[in-house]
N, C-alpha and C. Protein backbone atom coordinates (compact mmCIF):
# COMPACT_ATOMS: atom_id res chain seq x y z
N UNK A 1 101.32 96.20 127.24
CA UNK A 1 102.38 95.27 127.53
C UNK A 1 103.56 95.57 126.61
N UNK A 2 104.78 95.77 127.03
CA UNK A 2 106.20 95.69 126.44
C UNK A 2 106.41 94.22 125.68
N UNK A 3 105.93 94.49 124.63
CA UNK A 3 106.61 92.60 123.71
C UNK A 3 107.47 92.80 122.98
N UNK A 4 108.44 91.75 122.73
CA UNK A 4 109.47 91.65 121.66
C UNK A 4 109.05 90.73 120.83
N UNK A 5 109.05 91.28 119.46
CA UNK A 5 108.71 91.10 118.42
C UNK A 5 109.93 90.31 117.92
N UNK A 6 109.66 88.88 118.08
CA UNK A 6 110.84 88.09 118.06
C UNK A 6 110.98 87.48 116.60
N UNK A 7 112.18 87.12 115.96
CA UNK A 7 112.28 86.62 114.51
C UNK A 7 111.26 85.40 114.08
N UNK A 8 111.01 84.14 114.89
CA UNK A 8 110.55 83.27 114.78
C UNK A 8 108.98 83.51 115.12
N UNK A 9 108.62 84.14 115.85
CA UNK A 9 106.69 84.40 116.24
C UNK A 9 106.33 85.61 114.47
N UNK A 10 107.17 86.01 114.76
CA UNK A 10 107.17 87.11 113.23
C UNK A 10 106.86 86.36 112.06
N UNK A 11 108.04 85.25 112.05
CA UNK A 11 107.87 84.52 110.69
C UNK A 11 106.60 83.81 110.36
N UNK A 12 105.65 83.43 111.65
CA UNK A 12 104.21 82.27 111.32
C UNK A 12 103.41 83.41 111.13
N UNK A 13 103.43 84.54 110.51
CA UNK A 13 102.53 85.59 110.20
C UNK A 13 102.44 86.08 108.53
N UNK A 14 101.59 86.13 107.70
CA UNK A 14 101.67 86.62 106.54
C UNK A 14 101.09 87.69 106.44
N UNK A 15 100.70 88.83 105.43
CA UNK A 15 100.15 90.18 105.71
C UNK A 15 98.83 89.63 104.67
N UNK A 16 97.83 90.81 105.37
CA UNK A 16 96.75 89.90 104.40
C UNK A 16 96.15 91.27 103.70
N UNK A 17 96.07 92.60 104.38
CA UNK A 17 95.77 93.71 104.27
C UNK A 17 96.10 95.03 104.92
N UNK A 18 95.61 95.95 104.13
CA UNK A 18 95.88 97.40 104.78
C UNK A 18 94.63 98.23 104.72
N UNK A 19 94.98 98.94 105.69
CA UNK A 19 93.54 100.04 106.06
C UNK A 19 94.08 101.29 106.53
N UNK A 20 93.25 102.50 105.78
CA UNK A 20 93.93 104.04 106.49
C UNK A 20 92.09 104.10 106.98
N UNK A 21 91.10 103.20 107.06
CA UNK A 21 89.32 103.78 107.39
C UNK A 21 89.39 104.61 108.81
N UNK A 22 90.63 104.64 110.13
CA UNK A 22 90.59 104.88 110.74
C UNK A 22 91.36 105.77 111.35
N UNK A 23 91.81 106.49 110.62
CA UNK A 23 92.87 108.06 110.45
C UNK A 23 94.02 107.43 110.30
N UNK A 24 94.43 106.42 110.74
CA UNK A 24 96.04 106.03 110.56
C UNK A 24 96.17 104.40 109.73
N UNK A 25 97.33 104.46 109.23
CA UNK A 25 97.92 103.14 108.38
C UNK A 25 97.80 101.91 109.19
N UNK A 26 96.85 100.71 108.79
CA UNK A 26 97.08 99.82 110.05
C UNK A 26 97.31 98.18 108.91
N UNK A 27 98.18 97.69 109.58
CA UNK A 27 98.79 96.53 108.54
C UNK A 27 97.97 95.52 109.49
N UNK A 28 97.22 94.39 108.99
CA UNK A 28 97.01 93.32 108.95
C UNK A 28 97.44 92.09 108.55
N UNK A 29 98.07 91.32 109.70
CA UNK A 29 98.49 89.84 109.79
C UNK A 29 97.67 88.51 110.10
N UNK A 30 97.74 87.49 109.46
CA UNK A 30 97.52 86.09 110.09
C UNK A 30 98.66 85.39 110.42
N UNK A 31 98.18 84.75 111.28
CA UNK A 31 99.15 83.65 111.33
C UNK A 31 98.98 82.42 110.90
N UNK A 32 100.07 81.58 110.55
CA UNK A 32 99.85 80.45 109.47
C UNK A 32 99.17 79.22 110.77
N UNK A 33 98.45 77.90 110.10
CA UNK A 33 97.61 77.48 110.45
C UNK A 33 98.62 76.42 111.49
N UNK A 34 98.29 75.84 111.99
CA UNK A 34 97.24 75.92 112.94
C UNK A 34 96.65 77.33 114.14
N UNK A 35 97.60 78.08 113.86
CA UNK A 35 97.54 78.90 114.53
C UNK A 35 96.20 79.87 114.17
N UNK A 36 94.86 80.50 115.31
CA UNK A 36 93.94 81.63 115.07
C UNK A 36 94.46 82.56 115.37
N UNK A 37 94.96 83.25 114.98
CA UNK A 37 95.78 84.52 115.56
C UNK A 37 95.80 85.55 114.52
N UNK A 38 95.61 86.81 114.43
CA UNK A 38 95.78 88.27 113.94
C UNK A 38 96.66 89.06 114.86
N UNK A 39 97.17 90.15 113.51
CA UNK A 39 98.47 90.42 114.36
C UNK A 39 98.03 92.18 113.70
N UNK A 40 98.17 92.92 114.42
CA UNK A 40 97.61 94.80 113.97
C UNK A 40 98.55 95.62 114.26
N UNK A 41 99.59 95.98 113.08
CA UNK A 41 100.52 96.71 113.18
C UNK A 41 99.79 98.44 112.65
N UNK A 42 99.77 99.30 113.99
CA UNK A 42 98.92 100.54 113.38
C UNK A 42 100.03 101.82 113.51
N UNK A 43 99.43 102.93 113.52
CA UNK A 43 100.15 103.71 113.02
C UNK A 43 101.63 103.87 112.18
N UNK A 44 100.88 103.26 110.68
CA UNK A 44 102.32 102.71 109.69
C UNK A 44 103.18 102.00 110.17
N UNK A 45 103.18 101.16 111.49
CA UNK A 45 104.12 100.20 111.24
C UNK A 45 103.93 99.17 110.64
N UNK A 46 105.29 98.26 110.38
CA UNK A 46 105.01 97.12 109.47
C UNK A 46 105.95 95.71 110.47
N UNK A 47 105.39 94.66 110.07
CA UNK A 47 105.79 93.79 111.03
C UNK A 47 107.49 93.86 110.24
N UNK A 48 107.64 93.71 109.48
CA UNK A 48 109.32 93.33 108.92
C UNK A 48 109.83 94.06 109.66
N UNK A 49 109.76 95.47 109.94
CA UNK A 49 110.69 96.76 110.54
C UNK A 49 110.52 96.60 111.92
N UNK A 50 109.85 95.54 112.48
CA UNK A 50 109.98 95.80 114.10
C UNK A 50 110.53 94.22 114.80
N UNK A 51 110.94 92.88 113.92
CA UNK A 51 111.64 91.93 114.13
C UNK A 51 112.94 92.73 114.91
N UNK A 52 113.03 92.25 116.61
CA UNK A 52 114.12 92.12 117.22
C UNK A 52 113.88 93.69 118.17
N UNK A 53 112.34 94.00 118.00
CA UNK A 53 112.64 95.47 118.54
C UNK A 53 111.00 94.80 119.88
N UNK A 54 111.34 95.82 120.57
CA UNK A 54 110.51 95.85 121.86
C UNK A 54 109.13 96.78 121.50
N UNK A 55 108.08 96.60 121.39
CA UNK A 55 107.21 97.26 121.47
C UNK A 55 105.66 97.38 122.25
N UNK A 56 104.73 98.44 122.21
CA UNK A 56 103.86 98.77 122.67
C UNK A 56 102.64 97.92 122.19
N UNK A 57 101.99 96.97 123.30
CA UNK A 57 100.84 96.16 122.85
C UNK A 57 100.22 95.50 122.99
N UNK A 58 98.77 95.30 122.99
CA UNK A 58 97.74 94.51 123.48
C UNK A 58 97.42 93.58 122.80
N UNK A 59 97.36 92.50 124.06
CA UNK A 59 96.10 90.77 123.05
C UNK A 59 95.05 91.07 123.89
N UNK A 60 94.44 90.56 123.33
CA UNK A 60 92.99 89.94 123.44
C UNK A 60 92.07 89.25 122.44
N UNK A 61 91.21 88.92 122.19
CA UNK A 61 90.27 88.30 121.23
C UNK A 61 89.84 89.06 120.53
N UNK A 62 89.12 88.22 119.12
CA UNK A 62 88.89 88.91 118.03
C UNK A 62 87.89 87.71 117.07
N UNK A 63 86.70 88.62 116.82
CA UNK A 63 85.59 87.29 116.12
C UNK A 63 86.15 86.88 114.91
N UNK A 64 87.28 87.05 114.79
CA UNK A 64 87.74 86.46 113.20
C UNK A 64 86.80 86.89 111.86
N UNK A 65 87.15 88.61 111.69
CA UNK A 65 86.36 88.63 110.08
C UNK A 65 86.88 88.22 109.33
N UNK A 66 85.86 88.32 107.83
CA UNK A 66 86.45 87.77 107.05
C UNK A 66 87.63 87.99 105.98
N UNK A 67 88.19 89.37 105.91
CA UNK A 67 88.94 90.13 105.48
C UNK A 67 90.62 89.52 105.82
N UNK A 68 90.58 89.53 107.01
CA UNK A 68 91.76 89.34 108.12
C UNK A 68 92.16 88.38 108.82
N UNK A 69 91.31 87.07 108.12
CA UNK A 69 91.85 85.20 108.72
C UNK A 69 91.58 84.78 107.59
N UNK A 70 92.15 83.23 107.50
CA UNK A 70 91.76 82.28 106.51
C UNK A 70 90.30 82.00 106.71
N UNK A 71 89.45 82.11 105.33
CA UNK A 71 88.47 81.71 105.22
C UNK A 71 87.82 80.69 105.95
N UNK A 72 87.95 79.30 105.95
CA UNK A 72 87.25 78.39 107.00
C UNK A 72 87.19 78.86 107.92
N UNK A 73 88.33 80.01 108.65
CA UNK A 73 88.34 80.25 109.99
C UNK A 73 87.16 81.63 110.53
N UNK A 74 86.67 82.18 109.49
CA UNK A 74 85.98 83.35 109.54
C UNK A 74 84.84 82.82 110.78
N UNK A 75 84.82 83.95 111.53
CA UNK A 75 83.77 83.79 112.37
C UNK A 75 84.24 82.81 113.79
N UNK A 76 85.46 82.51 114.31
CA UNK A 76 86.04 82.15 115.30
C UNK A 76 86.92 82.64 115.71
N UNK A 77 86.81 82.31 117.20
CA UNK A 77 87.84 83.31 118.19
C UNK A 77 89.43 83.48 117.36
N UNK A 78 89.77 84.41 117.35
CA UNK A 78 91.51 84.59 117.09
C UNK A 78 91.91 85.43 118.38
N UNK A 79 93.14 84.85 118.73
CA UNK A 79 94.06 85.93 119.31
C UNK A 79 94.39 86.81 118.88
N UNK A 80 94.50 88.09 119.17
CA UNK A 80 94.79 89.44 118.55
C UNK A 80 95.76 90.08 118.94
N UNK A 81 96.82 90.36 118.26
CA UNK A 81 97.68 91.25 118.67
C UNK A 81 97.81 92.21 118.54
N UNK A 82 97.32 93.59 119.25
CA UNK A 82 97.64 94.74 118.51
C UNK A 82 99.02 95.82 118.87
N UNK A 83 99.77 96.08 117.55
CA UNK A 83 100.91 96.97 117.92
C UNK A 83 100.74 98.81 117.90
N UNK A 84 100.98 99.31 119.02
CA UNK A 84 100.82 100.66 118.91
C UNK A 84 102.13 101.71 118.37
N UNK A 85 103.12 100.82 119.23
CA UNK A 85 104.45 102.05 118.57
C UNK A 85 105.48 101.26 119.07
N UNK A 86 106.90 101.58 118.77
CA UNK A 86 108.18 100.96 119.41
C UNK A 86 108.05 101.36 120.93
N UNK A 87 108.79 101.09 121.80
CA UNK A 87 109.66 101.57 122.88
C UNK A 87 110.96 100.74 123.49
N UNK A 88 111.32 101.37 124.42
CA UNK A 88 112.47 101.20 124.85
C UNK A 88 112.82 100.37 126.00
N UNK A 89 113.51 99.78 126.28
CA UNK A 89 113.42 99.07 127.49
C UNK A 89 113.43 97.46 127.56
N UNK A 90 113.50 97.04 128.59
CA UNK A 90 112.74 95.70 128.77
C UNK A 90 111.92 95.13 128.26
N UNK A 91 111.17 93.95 127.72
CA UNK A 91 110.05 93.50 127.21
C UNK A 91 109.85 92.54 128.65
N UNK A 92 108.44 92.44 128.67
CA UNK A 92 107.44 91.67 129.18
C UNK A 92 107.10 89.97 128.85
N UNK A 93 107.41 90.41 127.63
CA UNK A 93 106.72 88.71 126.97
C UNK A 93 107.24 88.95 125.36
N UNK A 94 107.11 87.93 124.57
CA UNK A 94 107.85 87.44 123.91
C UNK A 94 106.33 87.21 122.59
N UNK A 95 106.51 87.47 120.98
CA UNK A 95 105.40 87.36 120.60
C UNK A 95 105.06 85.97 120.18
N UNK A 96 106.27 84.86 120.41
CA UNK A 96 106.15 83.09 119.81
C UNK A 96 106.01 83.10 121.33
N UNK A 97 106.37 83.73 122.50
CA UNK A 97 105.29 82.88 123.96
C UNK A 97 103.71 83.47 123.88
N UNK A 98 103.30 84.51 123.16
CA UNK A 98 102.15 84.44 122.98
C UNK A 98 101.34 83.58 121.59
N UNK A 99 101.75 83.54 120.79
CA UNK A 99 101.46 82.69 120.19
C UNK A 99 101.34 81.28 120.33
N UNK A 100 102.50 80.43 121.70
CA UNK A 100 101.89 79.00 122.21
C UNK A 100 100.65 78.77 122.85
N UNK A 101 100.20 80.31 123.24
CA UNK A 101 99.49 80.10 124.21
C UNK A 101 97.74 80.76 123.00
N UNK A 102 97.81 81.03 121.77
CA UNK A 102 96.70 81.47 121.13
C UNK A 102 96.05 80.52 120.70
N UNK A 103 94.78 80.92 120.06
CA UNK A 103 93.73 79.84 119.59
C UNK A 103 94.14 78.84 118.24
N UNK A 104 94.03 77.79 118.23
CA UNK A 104 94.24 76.84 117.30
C UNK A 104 93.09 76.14 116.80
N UNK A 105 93.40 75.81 115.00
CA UNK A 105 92.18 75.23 114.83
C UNK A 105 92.17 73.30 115.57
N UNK A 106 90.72 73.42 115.25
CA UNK A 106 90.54 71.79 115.92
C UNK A 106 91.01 70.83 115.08
């Protein structure tokens, strides 16, 4: 999916970690609470450098480890975002319209 990585869905995200275990640089996000959501910026990107830009990327679910959510939340569904690379063009969806629509705690 083409998303724009919009200023405001950007901002409810903090970085929690980094990983090269899988040949390439992959940045790890949460998003602030209420929100379950992880956000996977990989091949060296970083969420700051792609606010306002269109890019390459999949949601789906994610068992919430414990590395990569707030603690209480370990072990429940998160929305997942993962980013592959920039591109050009049009966007699809918006990353604060995916985020209304991600898992929240109870």
């Amino acid at each position: 999916m083409r998303l724009l990585i919009d200023r405001t869905g950007a901002a409810r995200f903090a970085f929690r970690t980094a990983s090269t275990e899988y040949g390439d640089t992959r940045r790890y996000y949460c998003a602030a609470a209420p929100l379950r959501a992880i956000l996977v910026c990989r091949n060296g990107l970083e969420l700051t450098d792609l606010i306002g830009r269109v890019v390459d990327a999949q949601v789906g679910n994610d068992p919430g480890w414990r590395d990569f959510v707030r603690e209480s939340n370990t072990g429940l569904s998160h929305t997942k975002i993962t980013v592959y690379r920039r591109v050009s063009g049009r966007w699809q969806d918006t990353l604060s319209s995916i985020l209304d629509q991600a898992f929240r705690e109870d």
